[in-house]
PDB file of N, CA and C in Angstrom:
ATOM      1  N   UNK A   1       0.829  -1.195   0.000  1.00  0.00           N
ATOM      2  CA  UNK A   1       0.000   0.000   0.000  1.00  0.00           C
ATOM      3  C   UNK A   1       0.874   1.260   0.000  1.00  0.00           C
ATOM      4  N   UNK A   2       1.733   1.385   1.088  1.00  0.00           N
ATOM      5  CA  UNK A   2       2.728   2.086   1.138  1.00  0.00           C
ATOM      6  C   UNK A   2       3.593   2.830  -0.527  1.00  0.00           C
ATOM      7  N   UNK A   3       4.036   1.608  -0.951  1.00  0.00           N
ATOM      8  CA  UNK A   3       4.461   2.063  -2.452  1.00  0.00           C
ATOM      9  C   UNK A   3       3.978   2.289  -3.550  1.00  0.00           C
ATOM     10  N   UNK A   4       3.085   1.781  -3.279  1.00  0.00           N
ATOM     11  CA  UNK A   4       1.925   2.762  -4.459  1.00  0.00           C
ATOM     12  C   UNK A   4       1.272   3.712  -4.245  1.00  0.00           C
ATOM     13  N   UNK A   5       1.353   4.355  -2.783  1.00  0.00           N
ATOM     14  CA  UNK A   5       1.287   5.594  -2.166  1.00  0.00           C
ATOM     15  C   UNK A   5       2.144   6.763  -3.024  1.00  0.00           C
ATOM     16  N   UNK A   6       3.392   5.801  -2.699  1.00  0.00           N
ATOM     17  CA  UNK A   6       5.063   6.456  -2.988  1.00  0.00           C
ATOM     18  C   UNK A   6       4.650   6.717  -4.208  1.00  0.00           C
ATOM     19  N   UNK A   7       4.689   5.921  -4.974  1.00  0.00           N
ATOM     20  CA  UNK A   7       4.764   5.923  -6.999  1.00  0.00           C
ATOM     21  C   UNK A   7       3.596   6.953  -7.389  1.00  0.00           C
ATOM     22  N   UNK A   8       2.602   6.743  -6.602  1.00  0.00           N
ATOM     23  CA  UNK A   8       1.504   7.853  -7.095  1.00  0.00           C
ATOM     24  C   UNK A   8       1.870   9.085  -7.215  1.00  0.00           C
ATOM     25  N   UNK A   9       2.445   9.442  -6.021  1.00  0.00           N
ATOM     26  CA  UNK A   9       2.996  10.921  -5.316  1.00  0.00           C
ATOM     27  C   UNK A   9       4.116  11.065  -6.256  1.00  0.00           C
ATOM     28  N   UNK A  10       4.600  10.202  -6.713  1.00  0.00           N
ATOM     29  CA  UNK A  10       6.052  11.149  -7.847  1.00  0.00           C
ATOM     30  C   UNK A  10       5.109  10.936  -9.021  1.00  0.00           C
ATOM     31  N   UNK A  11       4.004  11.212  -9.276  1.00  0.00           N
ATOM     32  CA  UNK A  11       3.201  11.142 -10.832  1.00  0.00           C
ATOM     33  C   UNK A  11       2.330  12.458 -10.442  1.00  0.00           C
ATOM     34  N   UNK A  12       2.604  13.172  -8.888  1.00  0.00           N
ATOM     35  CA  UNK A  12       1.744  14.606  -8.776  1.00  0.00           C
ATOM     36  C   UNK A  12       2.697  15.557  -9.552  1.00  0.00           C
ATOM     37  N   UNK A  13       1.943  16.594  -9.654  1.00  0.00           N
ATOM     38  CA  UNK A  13       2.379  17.633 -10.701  1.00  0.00           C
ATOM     39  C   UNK A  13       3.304  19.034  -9.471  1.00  0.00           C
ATOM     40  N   UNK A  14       4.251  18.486  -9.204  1.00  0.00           N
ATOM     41  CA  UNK A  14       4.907  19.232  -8.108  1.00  0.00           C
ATOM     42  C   UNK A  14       4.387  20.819  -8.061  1.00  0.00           C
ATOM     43  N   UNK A  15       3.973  21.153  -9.454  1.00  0.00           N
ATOM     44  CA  UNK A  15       3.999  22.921  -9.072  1.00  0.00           C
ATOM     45  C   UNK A  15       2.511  23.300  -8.868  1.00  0.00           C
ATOM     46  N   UNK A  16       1.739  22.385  -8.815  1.00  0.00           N
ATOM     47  CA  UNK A  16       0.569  22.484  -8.455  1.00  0.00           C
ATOM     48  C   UNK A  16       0.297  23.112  -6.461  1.00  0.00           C
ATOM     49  N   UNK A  17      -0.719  23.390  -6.863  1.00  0.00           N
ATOM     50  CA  UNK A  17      -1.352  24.432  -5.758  1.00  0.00           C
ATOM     51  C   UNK A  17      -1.280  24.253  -4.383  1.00  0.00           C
ATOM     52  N   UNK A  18      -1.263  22.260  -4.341  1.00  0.00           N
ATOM     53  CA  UNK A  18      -1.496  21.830  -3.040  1.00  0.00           C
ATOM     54  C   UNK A  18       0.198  21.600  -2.310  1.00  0.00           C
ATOM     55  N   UNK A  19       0.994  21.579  -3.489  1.00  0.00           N
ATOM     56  CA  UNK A  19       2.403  21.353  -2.941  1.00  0.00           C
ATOM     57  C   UNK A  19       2.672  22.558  -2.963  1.00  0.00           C
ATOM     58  N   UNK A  20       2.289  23.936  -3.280  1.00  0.00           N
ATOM     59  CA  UNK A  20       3.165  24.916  -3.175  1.00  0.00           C
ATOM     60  C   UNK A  20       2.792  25.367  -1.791  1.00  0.00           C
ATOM     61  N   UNK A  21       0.946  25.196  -1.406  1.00  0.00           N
ATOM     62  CA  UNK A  21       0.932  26.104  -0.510  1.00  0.00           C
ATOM     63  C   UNK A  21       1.497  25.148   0.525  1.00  0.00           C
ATOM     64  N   UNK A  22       1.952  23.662   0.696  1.00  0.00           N
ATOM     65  CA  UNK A  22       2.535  23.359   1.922  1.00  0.00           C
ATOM     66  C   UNK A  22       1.328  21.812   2.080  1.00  0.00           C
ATOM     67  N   UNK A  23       0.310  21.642   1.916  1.00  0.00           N
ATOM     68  CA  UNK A  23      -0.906  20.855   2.457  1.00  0.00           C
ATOM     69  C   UNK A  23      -0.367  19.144   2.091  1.00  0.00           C
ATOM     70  N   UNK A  24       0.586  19.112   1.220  1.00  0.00           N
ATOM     71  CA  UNK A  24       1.014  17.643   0.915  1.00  0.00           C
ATOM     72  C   UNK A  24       2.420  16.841   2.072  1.00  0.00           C
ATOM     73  N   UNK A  25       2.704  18.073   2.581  1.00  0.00           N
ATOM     74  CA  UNK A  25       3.999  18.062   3.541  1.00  0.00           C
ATOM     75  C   UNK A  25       3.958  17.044   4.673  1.00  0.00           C
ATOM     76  N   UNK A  26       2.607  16.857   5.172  1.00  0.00           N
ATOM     77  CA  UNK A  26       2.995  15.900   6.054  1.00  0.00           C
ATOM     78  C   UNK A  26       2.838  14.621   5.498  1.00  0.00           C
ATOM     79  N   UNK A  27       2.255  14.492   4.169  1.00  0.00           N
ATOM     80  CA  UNK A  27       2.030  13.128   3.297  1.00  0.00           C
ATOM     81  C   UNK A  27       3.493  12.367   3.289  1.00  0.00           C
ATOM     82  N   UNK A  28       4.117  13.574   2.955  1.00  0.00           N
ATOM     83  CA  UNK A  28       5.464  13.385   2.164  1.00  0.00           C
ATOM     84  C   UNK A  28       6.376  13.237   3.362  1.00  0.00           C
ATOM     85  N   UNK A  29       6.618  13.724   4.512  1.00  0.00           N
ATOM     86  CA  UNK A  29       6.917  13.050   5.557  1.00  0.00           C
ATOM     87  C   UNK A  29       6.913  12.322   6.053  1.00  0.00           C
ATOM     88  N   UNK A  30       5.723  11.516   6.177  1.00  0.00           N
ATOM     89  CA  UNK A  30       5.294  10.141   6.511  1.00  0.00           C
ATOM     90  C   UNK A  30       5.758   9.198   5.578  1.00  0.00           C
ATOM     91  N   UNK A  31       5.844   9.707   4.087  1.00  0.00           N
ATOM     92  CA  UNK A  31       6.259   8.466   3.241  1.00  0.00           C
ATOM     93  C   UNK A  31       7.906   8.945   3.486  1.00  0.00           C
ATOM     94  N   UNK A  32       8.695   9.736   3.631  1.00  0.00           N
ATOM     95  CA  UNK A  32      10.019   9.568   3.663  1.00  0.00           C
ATOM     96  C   UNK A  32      10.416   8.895   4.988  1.00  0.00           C
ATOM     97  N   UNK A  33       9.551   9.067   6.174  1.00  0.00           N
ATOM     98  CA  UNK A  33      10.240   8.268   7.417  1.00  0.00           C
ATOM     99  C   UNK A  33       9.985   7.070   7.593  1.00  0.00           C
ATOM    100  N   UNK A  34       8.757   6.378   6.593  1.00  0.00           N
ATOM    101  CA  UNK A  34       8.343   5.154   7.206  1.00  0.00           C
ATOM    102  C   UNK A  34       9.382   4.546   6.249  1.00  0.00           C
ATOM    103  N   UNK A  35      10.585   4.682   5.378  1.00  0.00           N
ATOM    104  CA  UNK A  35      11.583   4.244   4.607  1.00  0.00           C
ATOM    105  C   UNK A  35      12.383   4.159   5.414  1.00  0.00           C
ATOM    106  N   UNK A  36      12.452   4.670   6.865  1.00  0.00           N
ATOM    107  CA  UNK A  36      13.881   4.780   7.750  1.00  0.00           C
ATOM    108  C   UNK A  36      13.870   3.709   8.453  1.00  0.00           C
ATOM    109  N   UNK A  37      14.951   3.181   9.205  1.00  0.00           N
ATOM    110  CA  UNK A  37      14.921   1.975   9.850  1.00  0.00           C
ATOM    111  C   UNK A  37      15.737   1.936  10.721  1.00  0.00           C
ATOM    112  N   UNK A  38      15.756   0.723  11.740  1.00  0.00           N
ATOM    113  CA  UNK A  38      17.254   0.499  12.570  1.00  0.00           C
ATOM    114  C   UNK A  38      17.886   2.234  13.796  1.00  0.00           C
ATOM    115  N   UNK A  39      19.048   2.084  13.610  1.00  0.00           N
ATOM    116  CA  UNK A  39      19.428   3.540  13.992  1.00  0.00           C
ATOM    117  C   UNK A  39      19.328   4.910  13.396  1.00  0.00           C
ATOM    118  N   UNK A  40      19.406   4.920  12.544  1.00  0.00           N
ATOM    119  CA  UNK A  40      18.503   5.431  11.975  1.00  0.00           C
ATOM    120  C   UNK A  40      16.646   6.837  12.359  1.00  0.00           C
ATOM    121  N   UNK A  41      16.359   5.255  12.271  1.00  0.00           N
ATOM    122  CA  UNK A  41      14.891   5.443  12.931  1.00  0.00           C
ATOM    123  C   UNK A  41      14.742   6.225  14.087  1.00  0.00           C
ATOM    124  N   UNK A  42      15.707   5.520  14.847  1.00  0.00           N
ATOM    125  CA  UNK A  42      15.744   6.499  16.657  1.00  0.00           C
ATOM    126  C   UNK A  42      16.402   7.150  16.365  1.00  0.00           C
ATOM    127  N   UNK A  43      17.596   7.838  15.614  1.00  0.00           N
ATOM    128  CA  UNK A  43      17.778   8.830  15.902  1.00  0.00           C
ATOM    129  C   UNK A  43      16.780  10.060  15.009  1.00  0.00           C
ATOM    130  N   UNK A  44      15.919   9.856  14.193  1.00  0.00           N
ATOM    131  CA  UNK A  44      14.879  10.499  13.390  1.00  0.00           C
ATOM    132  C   UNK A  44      13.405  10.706  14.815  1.00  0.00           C
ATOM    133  N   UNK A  45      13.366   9.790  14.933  1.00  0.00           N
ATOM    134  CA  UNK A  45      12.472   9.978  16.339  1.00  0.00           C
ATOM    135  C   UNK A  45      12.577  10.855  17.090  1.00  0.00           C
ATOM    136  N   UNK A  46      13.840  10.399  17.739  1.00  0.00           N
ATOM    137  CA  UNK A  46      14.849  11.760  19.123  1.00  0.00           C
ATOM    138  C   UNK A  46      14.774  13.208  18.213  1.00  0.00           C
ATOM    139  N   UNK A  47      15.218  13.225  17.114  1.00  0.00           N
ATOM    140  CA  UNK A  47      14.881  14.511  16.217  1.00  0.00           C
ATOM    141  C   UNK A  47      13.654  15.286  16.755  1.00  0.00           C
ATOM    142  N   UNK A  48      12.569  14.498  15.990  1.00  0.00           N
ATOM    143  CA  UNK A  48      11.501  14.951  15.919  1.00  0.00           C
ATOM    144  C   UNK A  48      10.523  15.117  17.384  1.00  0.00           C
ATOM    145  N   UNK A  49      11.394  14.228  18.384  1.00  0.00           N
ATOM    146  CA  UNK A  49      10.592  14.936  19.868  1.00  0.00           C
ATOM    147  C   UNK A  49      11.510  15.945  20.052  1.00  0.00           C
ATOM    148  N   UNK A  50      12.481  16.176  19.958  1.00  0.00           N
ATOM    149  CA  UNK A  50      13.483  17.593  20.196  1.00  0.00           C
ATOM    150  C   UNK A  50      12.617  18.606  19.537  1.00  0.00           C
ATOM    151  N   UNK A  51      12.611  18.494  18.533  1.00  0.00           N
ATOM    152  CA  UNK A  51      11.508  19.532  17.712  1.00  0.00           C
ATOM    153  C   UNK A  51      10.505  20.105  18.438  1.00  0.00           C
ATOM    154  N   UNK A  52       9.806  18.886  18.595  1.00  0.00           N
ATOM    155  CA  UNK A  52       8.020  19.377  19.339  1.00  0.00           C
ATOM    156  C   UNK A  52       8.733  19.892  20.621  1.00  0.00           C
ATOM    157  N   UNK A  53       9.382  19.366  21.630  1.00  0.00           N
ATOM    158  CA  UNK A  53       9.984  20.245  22.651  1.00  0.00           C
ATOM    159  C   UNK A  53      10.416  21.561  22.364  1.00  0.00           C
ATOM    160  N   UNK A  54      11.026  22.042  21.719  1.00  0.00           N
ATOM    161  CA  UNK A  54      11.236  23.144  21.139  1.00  0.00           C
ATOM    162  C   UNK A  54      10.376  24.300  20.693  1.00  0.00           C
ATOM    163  N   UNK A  55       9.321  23.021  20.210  1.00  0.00           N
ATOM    164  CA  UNK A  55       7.806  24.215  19.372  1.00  0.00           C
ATOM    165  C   UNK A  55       6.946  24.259  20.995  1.00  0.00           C
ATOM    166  N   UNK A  56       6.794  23.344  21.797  1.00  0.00           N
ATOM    167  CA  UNK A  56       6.060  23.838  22.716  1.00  0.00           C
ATOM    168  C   UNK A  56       6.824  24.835  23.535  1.00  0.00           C
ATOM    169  N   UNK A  57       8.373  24.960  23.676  1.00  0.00           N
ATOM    170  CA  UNK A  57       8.889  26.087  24.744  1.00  0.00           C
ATOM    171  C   UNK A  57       7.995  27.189  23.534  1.00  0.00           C
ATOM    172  N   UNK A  58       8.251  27.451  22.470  1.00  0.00           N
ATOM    173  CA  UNK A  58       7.950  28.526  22.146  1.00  0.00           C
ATOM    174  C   UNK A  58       6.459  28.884  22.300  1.00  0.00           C
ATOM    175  N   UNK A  59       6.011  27.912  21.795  1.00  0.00           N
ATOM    176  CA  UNK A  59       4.171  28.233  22.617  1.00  0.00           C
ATOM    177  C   UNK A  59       4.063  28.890  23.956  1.00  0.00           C
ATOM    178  N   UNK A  60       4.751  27.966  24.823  1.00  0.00           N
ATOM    179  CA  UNK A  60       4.507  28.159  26.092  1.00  0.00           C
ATOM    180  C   UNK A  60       4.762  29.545  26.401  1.00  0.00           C
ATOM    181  N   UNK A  61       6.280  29.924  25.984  1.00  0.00           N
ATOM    182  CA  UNK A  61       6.953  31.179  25.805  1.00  0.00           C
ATOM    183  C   UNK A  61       5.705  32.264  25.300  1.00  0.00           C
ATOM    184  N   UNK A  62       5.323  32.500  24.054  1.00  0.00           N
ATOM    185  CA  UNK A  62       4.196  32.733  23.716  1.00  0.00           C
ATOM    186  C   UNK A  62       2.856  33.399  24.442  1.00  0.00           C
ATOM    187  N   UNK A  63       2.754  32.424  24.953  1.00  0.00           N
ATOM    188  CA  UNK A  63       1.304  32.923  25.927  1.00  0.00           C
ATOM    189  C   UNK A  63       1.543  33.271  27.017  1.00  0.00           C
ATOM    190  N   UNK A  64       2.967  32.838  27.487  1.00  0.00           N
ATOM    191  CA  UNK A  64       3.342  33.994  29.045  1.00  0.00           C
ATOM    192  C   UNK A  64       3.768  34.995  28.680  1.00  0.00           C
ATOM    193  N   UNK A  65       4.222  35.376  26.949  1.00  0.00           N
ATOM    194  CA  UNK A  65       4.515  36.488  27.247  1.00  0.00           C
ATOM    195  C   UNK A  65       2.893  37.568  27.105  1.00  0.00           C
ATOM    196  N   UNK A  66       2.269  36.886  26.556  1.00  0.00           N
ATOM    197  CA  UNK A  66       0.916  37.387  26.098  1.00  0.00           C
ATOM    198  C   UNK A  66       0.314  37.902  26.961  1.00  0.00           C
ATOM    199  N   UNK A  67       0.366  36.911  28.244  1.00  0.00           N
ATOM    200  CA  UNK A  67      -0.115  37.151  29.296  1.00  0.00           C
ATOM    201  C   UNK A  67       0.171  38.505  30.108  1.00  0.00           C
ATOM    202  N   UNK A  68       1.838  38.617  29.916  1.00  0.00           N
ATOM    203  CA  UNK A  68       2.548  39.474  30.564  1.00  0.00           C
ATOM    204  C   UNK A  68       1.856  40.776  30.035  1.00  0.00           C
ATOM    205  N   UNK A  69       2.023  41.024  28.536  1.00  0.00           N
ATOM    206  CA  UNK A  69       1.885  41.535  27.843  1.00  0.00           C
ATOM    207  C   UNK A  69       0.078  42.602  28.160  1.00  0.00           C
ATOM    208  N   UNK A  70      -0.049  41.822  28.556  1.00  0.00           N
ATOM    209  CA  UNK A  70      -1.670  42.411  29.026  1.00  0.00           C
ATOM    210  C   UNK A  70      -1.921  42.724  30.384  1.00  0.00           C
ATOM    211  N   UNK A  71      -1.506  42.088  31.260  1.00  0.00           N
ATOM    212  CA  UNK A  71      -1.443  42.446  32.756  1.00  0.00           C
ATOM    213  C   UNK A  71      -0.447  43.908  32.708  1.00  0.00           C
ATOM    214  N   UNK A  72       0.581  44.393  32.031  1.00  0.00           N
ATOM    215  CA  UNK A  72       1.096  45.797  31.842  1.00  0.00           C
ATOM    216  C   UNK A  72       0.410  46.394  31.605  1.00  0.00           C
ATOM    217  N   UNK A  73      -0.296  45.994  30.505  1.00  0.00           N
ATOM    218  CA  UNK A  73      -1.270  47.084  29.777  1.00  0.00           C
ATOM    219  C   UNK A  73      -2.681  47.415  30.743  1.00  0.00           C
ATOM    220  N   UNK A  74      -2.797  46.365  31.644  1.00  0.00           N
ATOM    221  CA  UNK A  74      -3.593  46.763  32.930  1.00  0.00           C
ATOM    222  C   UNK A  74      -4.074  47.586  33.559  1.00  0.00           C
ATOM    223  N   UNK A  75      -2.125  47.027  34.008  1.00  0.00           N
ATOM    224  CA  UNK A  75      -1.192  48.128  35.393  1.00  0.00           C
ATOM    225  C   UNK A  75      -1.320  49.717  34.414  1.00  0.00           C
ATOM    226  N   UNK A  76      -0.746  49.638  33.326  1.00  0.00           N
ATOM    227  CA  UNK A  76      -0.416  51.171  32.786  1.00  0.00           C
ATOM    228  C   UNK A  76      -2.200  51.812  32.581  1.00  0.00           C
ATOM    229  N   UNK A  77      -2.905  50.502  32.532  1.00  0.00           N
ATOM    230  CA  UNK A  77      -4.199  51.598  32.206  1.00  0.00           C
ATOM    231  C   UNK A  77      -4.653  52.297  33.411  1.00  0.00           C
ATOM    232  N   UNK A  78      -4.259  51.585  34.995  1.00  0.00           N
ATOM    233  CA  UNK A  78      -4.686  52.140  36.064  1.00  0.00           C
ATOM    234  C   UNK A  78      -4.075  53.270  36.331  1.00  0.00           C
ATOM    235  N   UNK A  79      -2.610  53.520  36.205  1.00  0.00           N
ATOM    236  CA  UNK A  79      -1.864  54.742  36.192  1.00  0.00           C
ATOM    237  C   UNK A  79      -2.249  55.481  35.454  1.00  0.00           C
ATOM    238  N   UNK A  80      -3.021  55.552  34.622  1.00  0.00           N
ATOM    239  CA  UNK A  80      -3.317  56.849  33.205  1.00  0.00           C
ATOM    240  C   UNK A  80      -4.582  57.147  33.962  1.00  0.00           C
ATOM    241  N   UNK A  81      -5.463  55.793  34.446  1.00  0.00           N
ATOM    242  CA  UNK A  81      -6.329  56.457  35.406  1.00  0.00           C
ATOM    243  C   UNK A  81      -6.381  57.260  36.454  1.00  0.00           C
ATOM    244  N   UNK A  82      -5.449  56.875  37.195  1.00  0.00           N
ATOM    245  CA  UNK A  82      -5.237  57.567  38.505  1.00  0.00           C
ATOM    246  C   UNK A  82      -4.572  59.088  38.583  1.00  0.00           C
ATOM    247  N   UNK A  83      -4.170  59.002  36.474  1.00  0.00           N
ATOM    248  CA  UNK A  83      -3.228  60.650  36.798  1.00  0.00           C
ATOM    249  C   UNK A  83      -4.268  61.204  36.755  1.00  0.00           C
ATOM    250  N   UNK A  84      -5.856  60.720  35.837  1.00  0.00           N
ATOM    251  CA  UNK A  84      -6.742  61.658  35.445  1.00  0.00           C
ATOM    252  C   UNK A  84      -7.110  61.881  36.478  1.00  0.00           C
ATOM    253  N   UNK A  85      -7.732  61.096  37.521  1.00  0.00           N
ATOM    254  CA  UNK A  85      -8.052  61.839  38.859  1.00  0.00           C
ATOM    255  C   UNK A  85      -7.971  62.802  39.635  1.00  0.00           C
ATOM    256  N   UNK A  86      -6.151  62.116  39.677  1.00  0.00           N
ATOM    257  CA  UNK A  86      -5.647  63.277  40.244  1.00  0.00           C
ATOM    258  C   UNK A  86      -5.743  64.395  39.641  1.00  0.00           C
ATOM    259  N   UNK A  87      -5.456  64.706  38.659  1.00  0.00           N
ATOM    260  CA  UNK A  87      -4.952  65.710  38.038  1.00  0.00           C
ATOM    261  C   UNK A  87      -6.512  66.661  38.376  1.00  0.00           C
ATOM    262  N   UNK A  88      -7.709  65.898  38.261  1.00  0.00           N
ATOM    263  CA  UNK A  88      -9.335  66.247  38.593  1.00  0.00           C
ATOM    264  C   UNK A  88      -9.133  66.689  39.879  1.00  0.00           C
ATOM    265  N   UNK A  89      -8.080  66.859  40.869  1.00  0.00           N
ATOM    266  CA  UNK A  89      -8.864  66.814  42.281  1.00  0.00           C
ATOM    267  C   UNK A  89      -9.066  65.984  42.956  1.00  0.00           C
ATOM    268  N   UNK A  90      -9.256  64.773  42.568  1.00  0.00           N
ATOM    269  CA  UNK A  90     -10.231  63.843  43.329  1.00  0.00           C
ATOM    270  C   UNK A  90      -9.012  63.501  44.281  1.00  0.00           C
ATOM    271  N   UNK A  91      -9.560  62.582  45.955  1.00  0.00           N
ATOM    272  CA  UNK A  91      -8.974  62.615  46.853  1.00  0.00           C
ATOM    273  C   UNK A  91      -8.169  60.990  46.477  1.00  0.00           C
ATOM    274  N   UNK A  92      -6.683  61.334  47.091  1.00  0.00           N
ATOM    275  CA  UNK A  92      -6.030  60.013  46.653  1.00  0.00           C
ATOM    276  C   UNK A  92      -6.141  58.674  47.377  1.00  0.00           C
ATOM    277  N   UNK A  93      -7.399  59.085  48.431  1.00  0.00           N
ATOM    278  CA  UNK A  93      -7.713  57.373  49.033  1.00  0.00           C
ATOM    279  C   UNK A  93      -8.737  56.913  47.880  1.00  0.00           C
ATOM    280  N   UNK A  94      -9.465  57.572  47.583  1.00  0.00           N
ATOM    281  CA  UNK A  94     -10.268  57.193  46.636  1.00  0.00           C
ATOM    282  C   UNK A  94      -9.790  56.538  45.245  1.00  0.00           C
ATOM    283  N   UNK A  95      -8.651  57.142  44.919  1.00  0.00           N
ATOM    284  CA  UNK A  95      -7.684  56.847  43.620  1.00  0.00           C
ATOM    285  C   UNK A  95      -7.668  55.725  44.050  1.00  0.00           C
ATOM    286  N   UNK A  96      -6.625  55.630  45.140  1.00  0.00           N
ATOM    287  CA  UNK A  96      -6.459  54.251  45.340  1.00  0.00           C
ATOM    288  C   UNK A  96      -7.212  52.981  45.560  1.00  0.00           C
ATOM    289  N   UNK A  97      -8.627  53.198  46.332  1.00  0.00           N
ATOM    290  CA  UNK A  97      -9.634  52.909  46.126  1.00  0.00           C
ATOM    291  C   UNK A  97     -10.229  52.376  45.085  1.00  0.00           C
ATOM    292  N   UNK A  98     -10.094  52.824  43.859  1.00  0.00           N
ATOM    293  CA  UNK A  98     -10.698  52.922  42.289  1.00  0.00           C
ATOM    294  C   UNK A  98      -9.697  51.719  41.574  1.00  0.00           C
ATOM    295  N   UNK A  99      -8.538  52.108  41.848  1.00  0.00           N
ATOM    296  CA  UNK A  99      -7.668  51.639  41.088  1.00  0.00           C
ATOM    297  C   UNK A  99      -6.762  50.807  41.468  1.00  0.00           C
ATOM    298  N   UNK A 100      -6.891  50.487  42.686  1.00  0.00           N
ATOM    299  CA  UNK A 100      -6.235  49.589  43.544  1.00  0.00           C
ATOM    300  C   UNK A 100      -4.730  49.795  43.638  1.00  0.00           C
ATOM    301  N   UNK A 101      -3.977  51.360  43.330  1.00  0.00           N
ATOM    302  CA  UNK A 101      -2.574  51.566  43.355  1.00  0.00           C
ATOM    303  C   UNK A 101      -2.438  52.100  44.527  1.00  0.00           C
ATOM    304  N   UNK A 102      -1.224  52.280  44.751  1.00  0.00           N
ATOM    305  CA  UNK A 102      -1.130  52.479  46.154  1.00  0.00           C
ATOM    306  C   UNK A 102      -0.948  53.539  46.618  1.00  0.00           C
ATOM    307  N   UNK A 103      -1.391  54.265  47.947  1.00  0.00           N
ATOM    308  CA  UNK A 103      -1.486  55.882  47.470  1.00  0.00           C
ATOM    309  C   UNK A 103       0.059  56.118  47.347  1.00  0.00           C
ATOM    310  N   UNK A 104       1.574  55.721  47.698  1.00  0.00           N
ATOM    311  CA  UNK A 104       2.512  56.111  47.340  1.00  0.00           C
ATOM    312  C   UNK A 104       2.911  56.362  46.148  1.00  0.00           C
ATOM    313  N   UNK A 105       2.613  54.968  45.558  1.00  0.00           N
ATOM    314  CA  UNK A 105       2.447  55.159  43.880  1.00  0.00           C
ATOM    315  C   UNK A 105       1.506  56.342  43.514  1.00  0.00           C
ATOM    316  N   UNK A 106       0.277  56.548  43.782  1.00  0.00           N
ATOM    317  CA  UNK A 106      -0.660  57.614  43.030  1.00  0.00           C
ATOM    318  C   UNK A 106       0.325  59.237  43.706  1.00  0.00           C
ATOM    319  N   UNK A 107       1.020  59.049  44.437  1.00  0.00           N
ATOM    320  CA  UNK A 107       1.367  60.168  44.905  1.00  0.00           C
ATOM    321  C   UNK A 107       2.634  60.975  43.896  1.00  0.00           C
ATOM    322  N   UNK A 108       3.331  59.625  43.634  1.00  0.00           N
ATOM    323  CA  UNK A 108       4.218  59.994  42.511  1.00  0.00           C
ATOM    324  C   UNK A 108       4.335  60.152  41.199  1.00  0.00           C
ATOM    325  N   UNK A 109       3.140  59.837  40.792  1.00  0.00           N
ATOM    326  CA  UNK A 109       2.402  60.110  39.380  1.00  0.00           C
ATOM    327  C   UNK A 109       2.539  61.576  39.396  1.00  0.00           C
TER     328      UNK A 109
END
């Protein structure tokens, strides 16, 4: 089954649409590794979990920084709040109150 998989796939028209945009890639992966064997094999394996280890630090990396990335944008929205306040008058227990900064912080704004 396998090789007439293989033989089919070298009778596709390489510059066609589905190999350019990428969608045949894992076909063609699967038929080049299931050809590997022996040592070989494990070390193609160990490869390819190094890889996914790699793609998940960066995920992971990713969404903490995302995370980070938004909890600043938070913090900085409460400070833009607390200058307007102040800058209004309003009393700085209340700032702090509102915005949960601390009146030292609202003091040095």
């Amino acid at each position: 089954m396998e090789q007439v998989m293989i033989k089919n796939m070298d009778k596709m028209d390489k510059n066609s649409k589905p190999f350019k945009d990428g969608r045949y890639k894992e076909l063609f992966d699967a038929a080049e590794s299931s050809n590997i064997v022996g040592e070989e094999a494990v070390r193609y394996n160990q490869s390819l979990s190094h890889l996914r280890e790699i793609e998940n630090g960066f995920v992971y990396q990713y969404e903490e920084g995302k995370k980070e990335g938004i909890e600043q944008g938070i913090e900085q929205e409460k400070r833009n709040t607390a200058r307007k306040l102040k800058a209004a008058g309003t009393d700085i227990d209340f700032i702090s109150l509102i915005t949960g900064l601390s009146q030292e912080m609202i003091i040095d704004l």
